[in-house]
C-alpha atoms as a PDB file:
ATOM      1  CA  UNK A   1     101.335 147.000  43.832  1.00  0.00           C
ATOM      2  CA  UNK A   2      99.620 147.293  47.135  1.00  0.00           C
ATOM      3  CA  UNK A   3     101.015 149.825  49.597  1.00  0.00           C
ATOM      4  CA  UNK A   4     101.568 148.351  53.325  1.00  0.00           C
ATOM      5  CA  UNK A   5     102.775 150.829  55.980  1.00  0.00           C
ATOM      6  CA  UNK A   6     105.058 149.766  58.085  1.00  0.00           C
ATOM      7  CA  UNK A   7     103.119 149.234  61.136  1.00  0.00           C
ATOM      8  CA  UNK A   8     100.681 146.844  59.037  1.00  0.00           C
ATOM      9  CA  UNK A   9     103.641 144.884  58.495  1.00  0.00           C
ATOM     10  CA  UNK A  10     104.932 145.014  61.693  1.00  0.00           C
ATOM     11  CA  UNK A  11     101.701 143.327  63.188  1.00  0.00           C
ATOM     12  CA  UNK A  12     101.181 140.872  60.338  1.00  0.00           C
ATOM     13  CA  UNK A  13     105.027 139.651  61.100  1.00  0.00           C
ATOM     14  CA  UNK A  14     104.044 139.616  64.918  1.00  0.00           C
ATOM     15  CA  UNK A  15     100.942 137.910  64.204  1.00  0.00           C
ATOM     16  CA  UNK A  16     102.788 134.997  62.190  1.00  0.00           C
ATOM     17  CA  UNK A  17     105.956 134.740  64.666  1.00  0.00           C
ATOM     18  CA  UNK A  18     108.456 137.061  63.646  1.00  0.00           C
ATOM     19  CA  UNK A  19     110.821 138.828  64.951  1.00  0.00           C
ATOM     20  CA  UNK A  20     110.983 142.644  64.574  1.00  0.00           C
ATOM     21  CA  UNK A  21     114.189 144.746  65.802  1.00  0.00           C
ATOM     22  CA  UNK A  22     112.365 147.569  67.387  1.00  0.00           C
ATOM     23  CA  UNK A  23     109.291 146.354  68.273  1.00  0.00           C
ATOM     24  CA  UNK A  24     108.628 145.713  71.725  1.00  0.00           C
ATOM     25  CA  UNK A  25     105.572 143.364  71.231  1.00  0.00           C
ATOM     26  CA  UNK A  26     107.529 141.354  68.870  1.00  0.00           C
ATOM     27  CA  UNK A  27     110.927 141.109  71.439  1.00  0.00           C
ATOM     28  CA  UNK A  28     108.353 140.028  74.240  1.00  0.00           C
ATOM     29  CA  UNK A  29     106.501 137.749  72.047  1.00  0.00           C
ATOM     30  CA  UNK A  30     109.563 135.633  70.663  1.00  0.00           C
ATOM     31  CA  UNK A  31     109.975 132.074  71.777  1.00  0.00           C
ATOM     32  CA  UNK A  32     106.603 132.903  74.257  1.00  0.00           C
ATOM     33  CA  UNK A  33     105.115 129.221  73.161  1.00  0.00           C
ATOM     34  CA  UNK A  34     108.465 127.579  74.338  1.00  0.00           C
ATOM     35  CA  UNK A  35     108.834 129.417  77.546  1.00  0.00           C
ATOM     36  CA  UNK A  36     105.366 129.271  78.440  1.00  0.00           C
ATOM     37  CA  UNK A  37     106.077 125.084  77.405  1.00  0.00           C
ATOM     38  CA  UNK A  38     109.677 125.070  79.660  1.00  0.00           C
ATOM     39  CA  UNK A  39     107.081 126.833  82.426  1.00  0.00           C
ATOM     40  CA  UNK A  40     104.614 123.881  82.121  1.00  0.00           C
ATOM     41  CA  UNK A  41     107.146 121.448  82.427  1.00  0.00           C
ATOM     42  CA  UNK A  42     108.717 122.536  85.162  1.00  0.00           C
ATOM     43  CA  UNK A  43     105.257 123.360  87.476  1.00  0.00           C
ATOM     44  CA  UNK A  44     104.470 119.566  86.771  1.00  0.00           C
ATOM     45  CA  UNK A  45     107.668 118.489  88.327  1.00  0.00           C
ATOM     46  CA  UNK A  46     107.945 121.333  91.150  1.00  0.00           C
ATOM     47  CA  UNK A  47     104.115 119.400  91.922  1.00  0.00           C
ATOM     48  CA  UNK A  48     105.753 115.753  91.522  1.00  0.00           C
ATOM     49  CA  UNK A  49     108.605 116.292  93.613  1.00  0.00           C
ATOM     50  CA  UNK A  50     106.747 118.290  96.543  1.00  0.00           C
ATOM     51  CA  UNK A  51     103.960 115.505  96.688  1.00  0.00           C
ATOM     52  CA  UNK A  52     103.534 114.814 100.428  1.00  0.00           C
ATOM     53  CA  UNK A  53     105.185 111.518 101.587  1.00  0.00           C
ATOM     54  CA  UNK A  54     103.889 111.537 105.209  1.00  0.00           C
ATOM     55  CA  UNK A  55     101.087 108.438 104.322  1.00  0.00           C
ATOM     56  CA  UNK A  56     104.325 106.253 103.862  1.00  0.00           C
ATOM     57  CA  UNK A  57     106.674 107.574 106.913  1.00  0.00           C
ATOM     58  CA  UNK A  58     103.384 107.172 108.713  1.00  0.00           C
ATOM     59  CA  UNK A  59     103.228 103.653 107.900  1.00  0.00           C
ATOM     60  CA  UNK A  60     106.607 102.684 108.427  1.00  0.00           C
ATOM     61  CA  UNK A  61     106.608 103.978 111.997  1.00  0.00           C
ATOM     62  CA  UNK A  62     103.654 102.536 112.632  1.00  0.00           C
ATOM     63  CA  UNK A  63     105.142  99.107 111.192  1.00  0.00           C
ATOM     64  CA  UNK A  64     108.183  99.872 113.752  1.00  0.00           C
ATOM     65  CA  UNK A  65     105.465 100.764 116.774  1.00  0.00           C
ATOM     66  CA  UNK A  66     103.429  97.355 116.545  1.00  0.00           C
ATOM     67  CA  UNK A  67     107.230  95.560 116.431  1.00  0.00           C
ATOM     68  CA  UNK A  68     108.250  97.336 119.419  1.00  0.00           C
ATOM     69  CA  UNK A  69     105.065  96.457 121.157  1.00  0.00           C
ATOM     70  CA  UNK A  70     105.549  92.721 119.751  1.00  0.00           C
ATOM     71  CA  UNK A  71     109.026  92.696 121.374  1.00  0.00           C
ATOM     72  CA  UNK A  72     108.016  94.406 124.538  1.00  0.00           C
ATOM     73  CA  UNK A  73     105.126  91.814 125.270  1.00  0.00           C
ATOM     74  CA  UNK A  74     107.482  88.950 124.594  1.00  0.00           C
ATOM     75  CA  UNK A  75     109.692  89.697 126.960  1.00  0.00           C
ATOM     76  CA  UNK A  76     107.154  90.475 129.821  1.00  0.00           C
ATOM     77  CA  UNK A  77     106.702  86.656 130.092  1.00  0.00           C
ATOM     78  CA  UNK A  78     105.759  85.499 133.501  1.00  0.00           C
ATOM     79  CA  UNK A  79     107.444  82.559 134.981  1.00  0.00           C
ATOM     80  CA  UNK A  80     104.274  80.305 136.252  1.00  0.00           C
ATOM     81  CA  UNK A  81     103.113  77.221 134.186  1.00  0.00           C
ATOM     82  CA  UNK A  82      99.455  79.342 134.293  1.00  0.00           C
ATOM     83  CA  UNK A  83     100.300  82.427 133.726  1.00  0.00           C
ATOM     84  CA  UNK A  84     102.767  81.449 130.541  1.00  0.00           C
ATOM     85  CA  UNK A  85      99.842  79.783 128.362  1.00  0.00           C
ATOM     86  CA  UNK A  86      97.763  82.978 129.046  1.00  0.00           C
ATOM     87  CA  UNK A  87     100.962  84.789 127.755  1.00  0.00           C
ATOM     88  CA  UNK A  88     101.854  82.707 125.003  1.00  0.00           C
ATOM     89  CA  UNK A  89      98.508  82.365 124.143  1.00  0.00           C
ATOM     90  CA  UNK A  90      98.314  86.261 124.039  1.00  0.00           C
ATOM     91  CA  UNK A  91     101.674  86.734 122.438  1.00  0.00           C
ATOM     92  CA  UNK A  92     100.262  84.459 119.419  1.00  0.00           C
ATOM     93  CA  UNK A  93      97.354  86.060 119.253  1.00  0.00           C
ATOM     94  CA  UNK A  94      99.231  89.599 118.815  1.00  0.00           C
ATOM     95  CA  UNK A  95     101.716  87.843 116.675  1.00  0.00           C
ATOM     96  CA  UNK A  96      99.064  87.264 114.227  1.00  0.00           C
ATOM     97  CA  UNK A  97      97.758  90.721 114.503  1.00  0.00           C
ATOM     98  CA  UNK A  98     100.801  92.116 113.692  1.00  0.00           C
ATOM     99  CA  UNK A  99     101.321  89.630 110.893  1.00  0.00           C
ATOM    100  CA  UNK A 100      97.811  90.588 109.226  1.00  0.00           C
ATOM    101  CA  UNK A 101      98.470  94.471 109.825  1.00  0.00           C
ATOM    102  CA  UNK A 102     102.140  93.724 107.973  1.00  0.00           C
ATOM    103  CA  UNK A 103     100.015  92.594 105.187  1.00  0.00           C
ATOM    104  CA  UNK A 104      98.020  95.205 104.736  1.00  0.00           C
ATOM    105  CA  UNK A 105     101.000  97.774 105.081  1.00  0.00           C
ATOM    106  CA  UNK A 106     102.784  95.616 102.379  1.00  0.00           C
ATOM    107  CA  UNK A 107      99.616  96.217  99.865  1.00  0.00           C
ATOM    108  CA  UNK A 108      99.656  99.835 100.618  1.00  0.00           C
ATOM    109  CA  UNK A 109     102.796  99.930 100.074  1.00  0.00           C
ATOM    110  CA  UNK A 110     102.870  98.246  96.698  1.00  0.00           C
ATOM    111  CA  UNK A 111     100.394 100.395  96.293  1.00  0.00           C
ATOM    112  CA  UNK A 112     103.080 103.651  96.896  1.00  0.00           C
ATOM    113  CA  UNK A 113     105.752 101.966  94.447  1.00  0.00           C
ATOM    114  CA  UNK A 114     102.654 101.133  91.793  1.00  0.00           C
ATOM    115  CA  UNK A 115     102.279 105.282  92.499  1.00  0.00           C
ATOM    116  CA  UNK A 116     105.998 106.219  92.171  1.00  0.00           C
ATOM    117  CA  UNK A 117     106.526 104.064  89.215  1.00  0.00           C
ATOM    118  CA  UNK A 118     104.313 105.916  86.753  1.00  0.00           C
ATOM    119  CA  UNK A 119     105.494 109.101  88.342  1.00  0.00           C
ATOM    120  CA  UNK A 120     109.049 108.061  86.951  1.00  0.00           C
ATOM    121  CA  UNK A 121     107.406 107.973  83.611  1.00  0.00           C
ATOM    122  CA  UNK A 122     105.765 110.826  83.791  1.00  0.00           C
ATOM    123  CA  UNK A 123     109.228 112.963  84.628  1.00  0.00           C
ATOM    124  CA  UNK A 124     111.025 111.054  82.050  1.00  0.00           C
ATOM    125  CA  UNK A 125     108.033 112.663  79.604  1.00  0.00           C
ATOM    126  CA  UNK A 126     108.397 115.852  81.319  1.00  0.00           C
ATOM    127  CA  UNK A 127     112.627 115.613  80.940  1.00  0.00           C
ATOM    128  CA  UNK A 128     112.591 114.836  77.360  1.00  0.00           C
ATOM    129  CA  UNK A 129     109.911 117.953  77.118  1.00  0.00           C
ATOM    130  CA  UNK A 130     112.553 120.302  78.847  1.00  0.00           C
ATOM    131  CA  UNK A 131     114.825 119.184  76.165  1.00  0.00           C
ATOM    132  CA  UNK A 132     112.732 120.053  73.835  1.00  0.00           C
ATOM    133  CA  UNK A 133     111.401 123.788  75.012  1.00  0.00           C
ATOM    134  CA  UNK A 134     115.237 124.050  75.616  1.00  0.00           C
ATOM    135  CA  UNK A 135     115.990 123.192  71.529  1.00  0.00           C
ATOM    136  CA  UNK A 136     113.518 125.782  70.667  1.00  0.00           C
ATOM    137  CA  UNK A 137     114.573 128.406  72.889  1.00  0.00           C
ATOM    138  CA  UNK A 138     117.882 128.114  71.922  1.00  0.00           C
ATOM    139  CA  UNK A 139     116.694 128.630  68.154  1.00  0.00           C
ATOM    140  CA  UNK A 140     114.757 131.504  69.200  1.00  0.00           C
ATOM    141  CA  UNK A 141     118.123 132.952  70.647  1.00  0.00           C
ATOM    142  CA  UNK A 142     119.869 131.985  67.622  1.00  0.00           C
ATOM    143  CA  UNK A 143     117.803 133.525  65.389  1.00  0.00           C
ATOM    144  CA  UNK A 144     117.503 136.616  67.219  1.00  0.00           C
ATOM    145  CA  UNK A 145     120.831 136.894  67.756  1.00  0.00           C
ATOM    146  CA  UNK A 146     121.366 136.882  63.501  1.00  0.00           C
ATOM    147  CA  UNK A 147     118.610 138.976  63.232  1.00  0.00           C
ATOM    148  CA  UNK A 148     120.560 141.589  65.532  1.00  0.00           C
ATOM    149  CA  UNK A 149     123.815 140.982  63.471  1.00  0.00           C
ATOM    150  CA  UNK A 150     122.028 141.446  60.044  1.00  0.00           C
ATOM    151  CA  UNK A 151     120.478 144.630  61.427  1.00  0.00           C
ATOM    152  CA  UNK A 152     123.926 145.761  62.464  1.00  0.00           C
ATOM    153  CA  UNK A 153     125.432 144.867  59.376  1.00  0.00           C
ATOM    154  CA  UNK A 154     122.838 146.177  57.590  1.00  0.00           C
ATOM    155  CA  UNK A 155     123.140 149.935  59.490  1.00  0.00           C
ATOM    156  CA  UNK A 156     126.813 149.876  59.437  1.00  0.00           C
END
């Protein structure tokens, strides 16, 4: 029979996972792949959910700037037969301005929801993942915690 000391052991049973009463190594060590998992997880939605927005406020004031200009220029309207056609004439021409510029907002922001979209599916992955780290943690826990109450038993 081969004769292991008991600090061989020790560092074969850190080496494959276990946990050893004692050793500090082995207490740090236990249920480090799930934390460092639960860690992961949760840096990927901390990066998610602090993703600048300011491209899309931007827009949308923007969008509210060209329709307060729209509204401001029709009601500057001057009362001669002359001077109206050069305004309505001007008013259509900025109407369709801000009609093409709408457009283009509209694409970017389909764009934005396209963008948000998969970002939902992404923190549904990263959700059921938390789950997960959480499950093994809480065997890691468990099984410490018997561990501890064998080793108590065990001493008693």
């Amino acid at each position: 029979m081969c004769d292991i000391s008991r600090e061989t052991r020790a560092a074969i049973s850190l080496a494959s996972g276990s946990l050893i009463v004692g050793n500090q190594d082995s207490l740090t060590l236990w249920g480090a792949s799930a934390q460092s998992k639960l860690r992961d997880c949760t840096n990927s939605i901390s990066r998610i959910m602090l993703q600048d927005n300011r491209e899309i406020e931007s827009a949308i004031s923007e969008i509210l700037s060209e329709l307060d200009q729209f509204h401001d220029e029709k009601s500057r309207r001057f009362p001669s037969f002359e001077r109206k056609k050069k305004s309505d004439l001007k008013l259509r021409n900025q109407y369709q301005r801000l009609l093409s510029y709408l457009d283009q907002v509209t694409l970017f922001l389909q764009l934005q929801q396209s963008q948000l979209l998969k970002e939902v599916k992404l923190l549904e992955k990263l959700e059921q993942s938390v789950r997960e780290s959480g499950d093994e943690l809480e065997v890691c826990i468990t099984q410490g915690f018997l561990l501890l109450q064998d080793q108590s038993l065990s001493g008693d």
